[in-house]
N, C-alpha and C. Protein backbone atom coordinates (compact mmCIF):
# COMPACT_ATOMS: atom_id res chain seq x y z
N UNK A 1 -29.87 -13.52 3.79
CA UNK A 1 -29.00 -13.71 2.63
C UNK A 1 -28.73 -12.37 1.97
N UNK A 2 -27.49 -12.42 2.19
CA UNK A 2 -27.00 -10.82 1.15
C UNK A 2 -27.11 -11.03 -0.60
N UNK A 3 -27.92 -9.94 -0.96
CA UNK A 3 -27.99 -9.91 -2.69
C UNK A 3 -27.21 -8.52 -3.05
N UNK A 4 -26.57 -8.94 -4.22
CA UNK A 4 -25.77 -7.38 -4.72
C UNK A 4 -26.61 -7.15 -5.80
N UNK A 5 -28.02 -6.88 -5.69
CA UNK A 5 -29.32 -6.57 -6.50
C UNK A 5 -30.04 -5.81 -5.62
N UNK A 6 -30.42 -4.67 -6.12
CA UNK A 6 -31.73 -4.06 -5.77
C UNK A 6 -32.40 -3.59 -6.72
N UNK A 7 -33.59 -2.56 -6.40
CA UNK A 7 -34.13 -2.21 -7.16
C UNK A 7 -34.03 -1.98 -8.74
N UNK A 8 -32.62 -1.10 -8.81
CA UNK A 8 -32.46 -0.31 -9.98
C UNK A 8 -30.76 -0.44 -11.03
N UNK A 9 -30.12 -1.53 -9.53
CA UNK A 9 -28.80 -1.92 -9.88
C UNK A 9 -28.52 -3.09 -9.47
N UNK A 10 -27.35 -3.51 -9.59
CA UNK A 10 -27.02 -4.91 -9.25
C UNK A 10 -25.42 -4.34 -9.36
N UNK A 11 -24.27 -5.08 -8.39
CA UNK A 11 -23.17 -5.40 -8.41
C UNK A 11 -22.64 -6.33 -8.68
N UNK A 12 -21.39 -6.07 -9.47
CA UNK A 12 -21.23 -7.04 -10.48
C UNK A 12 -19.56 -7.38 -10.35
N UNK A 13 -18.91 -8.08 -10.47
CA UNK A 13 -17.47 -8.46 -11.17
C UNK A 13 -17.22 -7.81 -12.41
N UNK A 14 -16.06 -7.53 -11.96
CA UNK A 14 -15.79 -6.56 -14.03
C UNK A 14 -15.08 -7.88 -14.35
N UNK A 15 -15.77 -7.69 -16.26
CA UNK A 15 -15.40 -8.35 -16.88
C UNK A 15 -14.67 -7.53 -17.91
N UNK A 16 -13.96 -8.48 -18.81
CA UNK A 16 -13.28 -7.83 -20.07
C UNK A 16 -14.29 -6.82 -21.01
N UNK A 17 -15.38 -6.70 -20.63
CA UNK A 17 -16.28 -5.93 -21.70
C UNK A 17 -16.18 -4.39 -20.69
N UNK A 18 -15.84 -4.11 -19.71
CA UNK A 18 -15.49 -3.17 -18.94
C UNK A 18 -14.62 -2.19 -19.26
N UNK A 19 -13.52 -2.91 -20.22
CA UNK A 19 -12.59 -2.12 -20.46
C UNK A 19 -12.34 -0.93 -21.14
N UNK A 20 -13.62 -0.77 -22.05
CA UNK A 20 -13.96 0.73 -22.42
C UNK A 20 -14.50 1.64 -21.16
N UNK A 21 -15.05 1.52 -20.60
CA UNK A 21 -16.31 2.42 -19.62
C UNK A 21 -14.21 2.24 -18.05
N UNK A 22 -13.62 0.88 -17.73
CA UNK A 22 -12.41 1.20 -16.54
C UNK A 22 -11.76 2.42 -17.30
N UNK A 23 -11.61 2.71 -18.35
CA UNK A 23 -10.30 3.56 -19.40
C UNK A 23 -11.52 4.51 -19.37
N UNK A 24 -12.42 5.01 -19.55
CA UNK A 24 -13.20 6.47 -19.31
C UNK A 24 -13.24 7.18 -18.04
N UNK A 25 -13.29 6.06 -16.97
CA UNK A 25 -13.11 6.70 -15.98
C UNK A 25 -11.97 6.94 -15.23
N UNK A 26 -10.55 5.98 -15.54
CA UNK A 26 -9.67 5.74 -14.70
C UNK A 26 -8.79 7.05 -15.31
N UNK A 27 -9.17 7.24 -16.58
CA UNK A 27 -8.12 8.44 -17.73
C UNK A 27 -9.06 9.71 -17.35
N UNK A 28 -10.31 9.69 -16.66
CA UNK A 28 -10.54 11.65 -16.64
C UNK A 28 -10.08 12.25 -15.80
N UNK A 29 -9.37 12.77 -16.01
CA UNK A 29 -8.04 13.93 -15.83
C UNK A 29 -9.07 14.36 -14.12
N UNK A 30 -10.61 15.04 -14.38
CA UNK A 30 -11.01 15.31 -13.04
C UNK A 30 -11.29 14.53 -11.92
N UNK A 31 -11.50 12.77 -12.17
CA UNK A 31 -11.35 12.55 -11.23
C UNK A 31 -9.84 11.89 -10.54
N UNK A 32 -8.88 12.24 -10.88
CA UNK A 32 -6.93 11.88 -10.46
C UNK A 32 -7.47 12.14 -9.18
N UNK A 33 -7.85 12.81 -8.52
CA UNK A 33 -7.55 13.63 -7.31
C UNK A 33 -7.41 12.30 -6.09
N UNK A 34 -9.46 11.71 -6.59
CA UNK A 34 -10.06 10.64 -5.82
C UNK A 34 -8.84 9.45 -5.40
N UNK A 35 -7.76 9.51 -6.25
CA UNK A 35 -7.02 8.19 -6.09
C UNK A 35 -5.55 8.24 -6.28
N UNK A 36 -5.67 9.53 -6.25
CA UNK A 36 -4.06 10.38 -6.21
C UNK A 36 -3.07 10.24 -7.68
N UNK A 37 -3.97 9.68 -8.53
CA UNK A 37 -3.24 9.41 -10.00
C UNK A 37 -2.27 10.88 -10.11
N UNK A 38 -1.68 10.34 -10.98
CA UNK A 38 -0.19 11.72 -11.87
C UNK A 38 -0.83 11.77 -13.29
N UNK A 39 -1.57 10.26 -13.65
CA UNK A 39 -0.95 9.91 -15.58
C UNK A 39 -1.80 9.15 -15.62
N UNK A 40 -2.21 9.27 -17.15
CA UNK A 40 -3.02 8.44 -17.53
C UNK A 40 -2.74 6.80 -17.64
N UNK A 41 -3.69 5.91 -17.37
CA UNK A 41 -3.41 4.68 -17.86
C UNK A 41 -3.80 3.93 -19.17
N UNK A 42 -2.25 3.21 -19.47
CA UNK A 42 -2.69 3.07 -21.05
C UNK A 42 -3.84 1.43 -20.95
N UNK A 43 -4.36 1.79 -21.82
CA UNK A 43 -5.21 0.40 -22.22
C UNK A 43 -4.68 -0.83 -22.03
N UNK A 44 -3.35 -1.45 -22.33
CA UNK A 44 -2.39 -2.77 -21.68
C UNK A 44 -2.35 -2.93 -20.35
N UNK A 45 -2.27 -1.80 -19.79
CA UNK A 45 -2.48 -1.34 -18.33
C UNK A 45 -3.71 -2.14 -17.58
N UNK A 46 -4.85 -1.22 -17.89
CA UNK A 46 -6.14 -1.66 -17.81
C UNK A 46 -6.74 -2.74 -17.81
N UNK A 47 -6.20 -3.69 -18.74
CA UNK A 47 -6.98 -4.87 -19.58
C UNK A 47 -6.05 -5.61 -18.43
N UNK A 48 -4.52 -5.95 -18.04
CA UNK A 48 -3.79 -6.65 -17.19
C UNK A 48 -4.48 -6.37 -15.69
N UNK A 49 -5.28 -4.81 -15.22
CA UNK A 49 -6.08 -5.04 -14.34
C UNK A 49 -7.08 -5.80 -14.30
N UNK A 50 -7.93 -5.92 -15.48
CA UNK A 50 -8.80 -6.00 -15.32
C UNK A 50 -8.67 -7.99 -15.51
N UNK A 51 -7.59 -8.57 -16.03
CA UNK A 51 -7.52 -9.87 -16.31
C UNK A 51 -6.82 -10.43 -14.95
N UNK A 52 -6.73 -9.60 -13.79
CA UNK A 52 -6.47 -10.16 -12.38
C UNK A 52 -7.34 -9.33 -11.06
N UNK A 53 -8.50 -9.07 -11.44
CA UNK A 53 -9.45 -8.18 -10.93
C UNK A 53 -10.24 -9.36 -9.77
N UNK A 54 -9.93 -11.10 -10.73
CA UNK A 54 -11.39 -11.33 -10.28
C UNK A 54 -9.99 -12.70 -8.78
N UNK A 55 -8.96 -11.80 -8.08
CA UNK A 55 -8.57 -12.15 -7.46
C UNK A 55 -9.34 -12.15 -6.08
N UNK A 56 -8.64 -12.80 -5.13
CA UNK A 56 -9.46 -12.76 -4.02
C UNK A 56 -9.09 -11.62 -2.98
N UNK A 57 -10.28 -10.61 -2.38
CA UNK A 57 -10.52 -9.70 -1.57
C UNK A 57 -8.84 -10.41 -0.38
N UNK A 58 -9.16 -11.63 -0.24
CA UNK A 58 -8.13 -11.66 1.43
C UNK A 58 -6.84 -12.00 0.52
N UNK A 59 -6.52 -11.99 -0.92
CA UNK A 59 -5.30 -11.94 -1.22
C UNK A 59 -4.79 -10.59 -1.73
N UNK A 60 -5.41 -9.85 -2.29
CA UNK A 60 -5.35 -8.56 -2.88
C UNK A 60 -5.78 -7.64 -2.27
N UNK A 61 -6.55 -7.71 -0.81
CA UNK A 61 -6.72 -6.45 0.20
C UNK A 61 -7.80 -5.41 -0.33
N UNK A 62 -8.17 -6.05 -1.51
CA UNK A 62 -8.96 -5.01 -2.33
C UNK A 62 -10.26 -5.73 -3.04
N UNK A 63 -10.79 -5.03 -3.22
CA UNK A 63 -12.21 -5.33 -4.08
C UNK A 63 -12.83 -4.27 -5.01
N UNK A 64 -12.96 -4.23 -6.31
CA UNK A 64 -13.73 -3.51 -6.88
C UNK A 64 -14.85 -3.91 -7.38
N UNK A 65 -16.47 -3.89 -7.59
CA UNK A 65 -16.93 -4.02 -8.39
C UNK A 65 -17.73 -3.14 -9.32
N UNK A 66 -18.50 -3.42 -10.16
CA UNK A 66 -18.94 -2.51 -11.09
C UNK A 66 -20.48 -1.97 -10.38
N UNK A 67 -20.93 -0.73 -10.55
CA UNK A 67 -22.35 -0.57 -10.18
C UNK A 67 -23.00 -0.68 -11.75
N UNK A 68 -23.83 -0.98 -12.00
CA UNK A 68 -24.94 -1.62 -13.29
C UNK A 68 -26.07 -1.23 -13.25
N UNK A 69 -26.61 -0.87 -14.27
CA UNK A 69 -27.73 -0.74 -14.34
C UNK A 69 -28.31 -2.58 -14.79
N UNK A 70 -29.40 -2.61 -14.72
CA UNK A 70 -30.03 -4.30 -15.19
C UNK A 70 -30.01 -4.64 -16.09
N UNK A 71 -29.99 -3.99 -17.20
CA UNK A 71 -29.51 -4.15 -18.61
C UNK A 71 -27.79 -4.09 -18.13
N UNK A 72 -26.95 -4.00 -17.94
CA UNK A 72 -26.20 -4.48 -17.19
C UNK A 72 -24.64 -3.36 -17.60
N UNK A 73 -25.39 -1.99 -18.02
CA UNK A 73 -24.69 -0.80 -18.43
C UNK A 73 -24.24 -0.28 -17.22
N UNK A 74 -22.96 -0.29 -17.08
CA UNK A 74 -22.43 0.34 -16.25
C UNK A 74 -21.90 1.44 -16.09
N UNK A 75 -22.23 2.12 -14.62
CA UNK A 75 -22.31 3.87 -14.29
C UNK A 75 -21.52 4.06 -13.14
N UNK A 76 -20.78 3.18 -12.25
CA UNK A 76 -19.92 3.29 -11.65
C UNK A 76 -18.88 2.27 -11.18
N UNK A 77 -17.88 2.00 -10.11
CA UNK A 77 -18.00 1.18 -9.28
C UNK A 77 -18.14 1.69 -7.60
N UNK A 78 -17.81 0.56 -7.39
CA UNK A 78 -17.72 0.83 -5.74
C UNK A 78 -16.71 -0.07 -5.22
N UNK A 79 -16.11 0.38 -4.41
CA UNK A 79 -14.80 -0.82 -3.80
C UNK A 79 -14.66 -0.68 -2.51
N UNK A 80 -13.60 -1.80 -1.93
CA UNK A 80 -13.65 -2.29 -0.55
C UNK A 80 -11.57 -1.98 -1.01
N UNK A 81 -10.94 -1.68 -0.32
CA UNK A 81 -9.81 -0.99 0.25
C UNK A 81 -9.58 -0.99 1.18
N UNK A 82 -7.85 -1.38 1.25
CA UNK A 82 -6.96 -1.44 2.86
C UNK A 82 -8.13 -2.31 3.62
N UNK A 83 -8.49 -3.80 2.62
CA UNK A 83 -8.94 -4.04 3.77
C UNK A 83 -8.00 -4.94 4.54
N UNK A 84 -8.22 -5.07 6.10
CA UNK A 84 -7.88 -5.86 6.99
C UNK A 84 -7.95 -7.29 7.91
N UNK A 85 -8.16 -8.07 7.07
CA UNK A 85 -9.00 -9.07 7.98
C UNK A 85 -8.94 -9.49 9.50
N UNK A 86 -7.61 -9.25 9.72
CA UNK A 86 -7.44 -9.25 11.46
C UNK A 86 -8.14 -8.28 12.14
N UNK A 87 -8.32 -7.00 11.63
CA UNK A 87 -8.57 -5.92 12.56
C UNK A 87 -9.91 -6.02 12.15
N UNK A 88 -10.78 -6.51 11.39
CA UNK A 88 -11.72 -6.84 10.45
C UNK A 88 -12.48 -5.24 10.28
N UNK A 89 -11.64 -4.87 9.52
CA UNK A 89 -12.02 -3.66 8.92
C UNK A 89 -11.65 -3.15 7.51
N UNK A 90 -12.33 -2.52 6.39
CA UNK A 90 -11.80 -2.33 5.03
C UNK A 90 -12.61 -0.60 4.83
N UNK A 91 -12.13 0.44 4.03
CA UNK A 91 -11.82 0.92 3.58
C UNK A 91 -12.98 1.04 2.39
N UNK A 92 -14.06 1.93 2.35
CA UNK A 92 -15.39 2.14 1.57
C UNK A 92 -14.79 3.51 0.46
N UNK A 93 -15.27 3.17 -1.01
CA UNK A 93 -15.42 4.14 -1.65
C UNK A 93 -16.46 3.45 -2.96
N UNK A 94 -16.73 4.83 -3.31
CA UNK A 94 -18.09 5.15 -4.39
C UNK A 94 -17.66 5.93 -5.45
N UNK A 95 -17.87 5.58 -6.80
CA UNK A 95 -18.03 6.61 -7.82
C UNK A 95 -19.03 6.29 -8.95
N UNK A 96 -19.68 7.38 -8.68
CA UNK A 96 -20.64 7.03 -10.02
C UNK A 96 -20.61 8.15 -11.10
N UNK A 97 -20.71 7.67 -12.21
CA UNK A 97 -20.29 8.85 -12.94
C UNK A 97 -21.19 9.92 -13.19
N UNK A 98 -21.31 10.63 -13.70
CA UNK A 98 -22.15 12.28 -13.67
C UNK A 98 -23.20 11.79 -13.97
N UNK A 99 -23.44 11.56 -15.42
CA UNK A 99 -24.77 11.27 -15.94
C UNK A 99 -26.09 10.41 -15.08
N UNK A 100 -25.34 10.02 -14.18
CA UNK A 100 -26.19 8.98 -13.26
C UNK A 100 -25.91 9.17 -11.40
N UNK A 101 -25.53 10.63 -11.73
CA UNK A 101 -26.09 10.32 -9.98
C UNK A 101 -26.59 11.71 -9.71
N UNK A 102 -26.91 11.73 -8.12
CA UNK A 102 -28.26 12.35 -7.62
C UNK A 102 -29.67 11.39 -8.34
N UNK A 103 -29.94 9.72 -8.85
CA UNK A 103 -30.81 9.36 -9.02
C UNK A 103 -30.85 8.42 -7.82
N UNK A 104 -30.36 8.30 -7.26
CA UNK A 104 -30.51 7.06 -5.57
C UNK A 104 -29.81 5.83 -6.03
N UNK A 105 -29.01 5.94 -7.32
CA UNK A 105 -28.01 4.50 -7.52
C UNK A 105 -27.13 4.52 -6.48
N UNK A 106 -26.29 5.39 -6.31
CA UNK A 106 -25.91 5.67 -5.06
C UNK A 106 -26.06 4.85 -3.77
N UNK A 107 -27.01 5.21 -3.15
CA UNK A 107 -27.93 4.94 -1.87
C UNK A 107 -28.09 3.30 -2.36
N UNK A 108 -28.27 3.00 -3.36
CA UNK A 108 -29.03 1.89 -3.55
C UNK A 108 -27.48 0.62 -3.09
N UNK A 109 -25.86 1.72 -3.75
CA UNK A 109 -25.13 0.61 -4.06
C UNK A 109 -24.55 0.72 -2.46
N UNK A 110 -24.18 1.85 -2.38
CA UNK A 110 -23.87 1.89 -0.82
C UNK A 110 -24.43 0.61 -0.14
N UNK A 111 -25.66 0.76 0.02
CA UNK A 111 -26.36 -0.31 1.32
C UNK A 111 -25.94 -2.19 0.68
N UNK A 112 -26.02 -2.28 -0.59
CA UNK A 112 -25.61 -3.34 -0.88
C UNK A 112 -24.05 -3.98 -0.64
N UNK A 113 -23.37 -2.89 -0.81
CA UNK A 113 -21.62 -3.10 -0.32
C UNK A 113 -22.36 -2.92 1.21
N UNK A 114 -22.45 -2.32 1.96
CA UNK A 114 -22.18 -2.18 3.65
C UNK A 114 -23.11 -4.06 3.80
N UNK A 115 -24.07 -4.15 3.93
CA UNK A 115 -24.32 -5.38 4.45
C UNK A 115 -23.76 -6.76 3.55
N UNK A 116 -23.28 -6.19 2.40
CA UNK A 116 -21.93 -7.59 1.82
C UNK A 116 -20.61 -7.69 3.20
N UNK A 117 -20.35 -6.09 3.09
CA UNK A 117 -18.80 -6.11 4.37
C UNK A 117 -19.37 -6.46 5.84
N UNK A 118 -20.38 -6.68 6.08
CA UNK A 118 -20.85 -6.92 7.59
C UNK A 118 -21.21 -8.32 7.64
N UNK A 119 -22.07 -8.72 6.65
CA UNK A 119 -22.41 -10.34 6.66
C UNK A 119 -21.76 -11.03 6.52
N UNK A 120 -21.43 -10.81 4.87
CA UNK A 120 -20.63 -11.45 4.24
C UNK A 120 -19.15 -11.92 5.09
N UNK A 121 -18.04 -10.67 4.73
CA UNK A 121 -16.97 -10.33 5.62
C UNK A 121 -17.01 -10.26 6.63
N UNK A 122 -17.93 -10.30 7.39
CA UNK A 122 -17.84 -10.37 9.17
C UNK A 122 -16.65 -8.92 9.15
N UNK A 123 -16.81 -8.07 8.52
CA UNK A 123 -15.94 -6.81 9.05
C UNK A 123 -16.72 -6.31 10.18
N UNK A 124 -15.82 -5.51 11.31
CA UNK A 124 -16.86 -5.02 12.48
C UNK A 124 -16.51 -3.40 12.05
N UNK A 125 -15.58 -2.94 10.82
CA UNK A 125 -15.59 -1.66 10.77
C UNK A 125 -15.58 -1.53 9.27
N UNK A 126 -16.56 -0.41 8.76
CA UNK A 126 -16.06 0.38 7.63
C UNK A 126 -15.44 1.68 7.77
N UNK A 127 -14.87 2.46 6.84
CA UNK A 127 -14.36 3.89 6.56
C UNK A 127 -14.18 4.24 5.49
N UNK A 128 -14.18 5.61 5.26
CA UNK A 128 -14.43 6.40 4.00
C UNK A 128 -13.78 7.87 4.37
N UNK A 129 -12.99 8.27 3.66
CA UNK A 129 -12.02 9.56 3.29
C UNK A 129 -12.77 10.48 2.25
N UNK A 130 -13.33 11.60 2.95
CA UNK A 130 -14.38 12.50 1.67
C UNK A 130 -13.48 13.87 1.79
N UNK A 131 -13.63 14.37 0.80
CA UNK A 131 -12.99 15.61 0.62
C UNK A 131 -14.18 16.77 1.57
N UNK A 132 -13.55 17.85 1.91
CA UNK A 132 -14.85 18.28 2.62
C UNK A 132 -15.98 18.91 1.73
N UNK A 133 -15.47 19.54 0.39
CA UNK A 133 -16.22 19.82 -0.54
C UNK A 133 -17.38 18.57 -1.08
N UNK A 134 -17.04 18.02 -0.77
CA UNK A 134 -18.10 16.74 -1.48
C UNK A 134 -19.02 16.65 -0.76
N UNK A 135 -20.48 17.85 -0.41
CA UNK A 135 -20.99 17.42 -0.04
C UNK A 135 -21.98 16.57 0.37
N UNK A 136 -22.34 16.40 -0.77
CA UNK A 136 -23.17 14.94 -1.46
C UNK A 136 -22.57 13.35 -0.81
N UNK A 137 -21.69 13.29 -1.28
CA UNK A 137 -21.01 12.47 -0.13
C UNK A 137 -21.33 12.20 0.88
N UNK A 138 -20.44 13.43 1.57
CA UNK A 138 -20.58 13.16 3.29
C UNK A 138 -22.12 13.06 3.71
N UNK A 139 -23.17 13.33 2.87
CA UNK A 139 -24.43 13.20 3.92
C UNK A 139 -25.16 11.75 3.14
N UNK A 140 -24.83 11.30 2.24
CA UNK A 140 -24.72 10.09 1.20
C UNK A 140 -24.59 9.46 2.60
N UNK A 141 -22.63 9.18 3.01
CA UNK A 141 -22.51 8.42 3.82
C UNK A 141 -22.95 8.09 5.64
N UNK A 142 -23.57 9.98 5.72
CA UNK A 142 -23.85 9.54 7.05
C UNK A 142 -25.16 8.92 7.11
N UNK A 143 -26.02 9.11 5.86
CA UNK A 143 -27.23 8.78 6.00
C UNK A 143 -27.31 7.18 6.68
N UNK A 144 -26.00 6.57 6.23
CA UNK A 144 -26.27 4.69 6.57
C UNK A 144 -25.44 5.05 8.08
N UNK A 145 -25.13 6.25 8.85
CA UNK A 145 -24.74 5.78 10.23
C UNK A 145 -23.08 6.12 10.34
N UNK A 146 -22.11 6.47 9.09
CA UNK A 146 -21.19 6.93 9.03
C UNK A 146 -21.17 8.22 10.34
N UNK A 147 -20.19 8.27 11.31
CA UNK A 147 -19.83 9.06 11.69
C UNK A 147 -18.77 9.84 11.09
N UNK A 148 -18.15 10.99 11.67
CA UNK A 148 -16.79 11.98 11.16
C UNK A 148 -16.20 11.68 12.23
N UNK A 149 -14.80 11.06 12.33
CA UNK A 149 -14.21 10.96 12.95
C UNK A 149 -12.76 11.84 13.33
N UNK A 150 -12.53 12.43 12.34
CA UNK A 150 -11.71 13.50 11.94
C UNK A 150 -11.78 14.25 10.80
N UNK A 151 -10.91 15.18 10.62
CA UNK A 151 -10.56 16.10 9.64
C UNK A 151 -9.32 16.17 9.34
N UNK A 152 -8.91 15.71 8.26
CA UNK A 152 -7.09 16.09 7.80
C UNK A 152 -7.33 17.53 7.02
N UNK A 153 -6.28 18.12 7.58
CA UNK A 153 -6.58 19.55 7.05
C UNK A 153 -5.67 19.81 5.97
N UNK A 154 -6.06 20.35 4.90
CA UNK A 154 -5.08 20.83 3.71
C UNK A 154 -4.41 19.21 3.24
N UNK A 155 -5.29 18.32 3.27
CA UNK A 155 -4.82 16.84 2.92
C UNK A 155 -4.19 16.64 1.42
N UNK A 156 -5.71 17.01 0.49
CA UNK A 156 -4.96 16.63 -0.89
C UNK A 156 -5.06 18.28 -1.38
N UNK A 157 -4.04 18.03 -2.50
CA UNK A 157 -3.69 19.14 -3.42
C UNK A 157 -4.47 18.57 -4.73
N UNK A 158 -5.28 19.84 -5.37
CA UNK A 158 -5.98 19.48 -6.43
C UNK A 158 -6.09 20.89 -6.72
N UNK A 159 -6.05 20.82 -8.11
CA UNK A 159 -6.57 22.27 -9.32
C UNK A 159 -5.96 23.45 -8.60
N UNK A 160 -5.12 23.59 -7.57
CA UNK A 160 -4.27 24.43 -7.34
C UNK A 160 -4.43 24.96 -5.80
N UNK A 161 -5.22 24.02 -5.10
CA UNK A 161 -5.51 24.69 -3.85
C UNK A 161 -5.45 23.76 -3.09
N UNK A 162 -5.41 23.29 -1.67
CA UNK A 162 -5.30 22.33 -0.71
C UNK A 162 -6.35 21.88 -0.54
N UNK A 163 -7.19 20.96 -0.27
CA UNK A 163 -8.16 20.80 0.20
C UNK A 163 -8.58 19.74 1.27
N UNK A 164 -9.41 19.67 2.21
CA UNK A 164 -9.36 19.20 3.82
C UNK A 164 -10.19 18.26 3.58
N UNK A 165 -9.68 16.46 4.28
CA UNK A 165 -10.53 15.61 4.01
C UNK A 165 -11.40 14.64 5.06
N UNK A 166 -12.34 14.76 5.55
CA UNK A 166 -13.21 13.86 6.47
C UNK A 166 -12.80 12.47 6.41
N UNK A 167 -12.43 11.54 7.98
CA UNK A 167 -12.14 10.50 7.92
C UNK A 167 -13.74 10.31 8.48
N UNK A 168 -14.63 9.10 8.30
CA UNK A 168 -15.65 8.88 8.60
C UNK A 168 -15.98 7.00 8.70
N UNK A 169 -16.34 6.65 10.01
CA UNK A 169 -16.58 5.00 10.19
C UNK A 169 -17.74 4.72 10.45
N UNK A 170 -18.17 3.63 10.30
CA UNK A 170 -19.53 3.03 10.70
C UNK A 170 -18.98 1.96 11.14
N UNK A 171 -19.45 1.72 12.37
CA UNK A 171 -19.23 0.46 13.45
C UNK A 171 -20.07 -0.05 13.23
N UNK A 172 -20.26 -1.66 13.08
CA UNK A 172 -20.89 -2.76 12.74
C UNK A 172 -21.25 -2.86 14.52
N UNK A 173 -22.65 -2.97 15.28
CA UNK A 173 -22.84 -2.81 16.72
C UNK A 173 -23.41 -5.00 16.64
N UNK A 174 -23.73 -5.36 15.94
CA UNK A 174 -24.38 -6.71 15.94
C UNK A 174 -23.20 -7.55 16.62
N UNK A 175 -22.18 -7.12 16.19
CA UNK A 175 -21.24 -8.41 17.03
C UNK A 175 -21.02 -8.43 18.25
């Protein structure tokens, strides 16, 4: 049985009490890059995401949820993207915000999303797009078995310079 609980976090559904902590992170200017933003989003914005959030993964292709601490303060999310159900594959990303990582929330939420998308979803593939600078990241993700499957070179433009981004999968081998 898959739990979106471990030790030190739990995954959660955003709710309307989210909407301060989605608008801190979706408006800092440093992380636009992660998701190709131009502009900030206004709060009407936000709150209309967040009041059709709790749609379904195979209608909306997407999934976000919140990472939590147990008191149930939240320090990141994590989401499922481009996913596919025919090709049964989706699209892995992570953010946790400063104050709270390098503590293993991370590690902790990672493994809880990968065996949700394998059990749960019967996906036989994940993937993840890291900048090459991130190196925290890339060894984050190979630690669960992520390979590098490529390199896009000079991919995104950020703070004035190009920068080259790792495509990276983990094959689900059980099926």
């Amino acid at each position: 049985m898959v739990k979106l609980k471990s030790t030190h976090i739990l995954l959660r559904a955003l709710t309307p009490e989210d909407l301060d902590f989605l608008e801190l992170v979706e408006n800092d200017e440093d992380l636009w890059y992660l998701s190709d933003t131009l502009q900030p989003f206004s709060r009407p914005i936000l709150k209309e995401y967040l009041d059709h959030s709790h749609k379904d993964i195979y209608e909306v292709k997407q999934m976000r949820l919140v990472i939590a601490l147990h008191n149930k303060q939240p320090i990141g999310f994590i989401d499922l993207y481009d996913f596919d159900p025919k090709n049964k594959r989706a699209g892995l990303g992570i953010l946790i915000i400063e104050d709270y990582q390098a503590k293993g929330y991370g590690t902790e939420a990672l493994e809880l999303m990968i065996d949700y998308a394998f059990d749960i979803l019967d996906l036989h593939q994940l993937f993840a797009s890291i900048i090459e600078e991130n190196t925290r990241s890339l060894k984050l993700f190979k630690s669960f078995g992520f390979e590098e499957v490529g390199l896009k070179k000079d991919w995104r433009y950020n703070s004035g310079k190009f920068q080259s981004e790792y495509l990276l999968q983990k094959i689900n081998h059980v099926h």
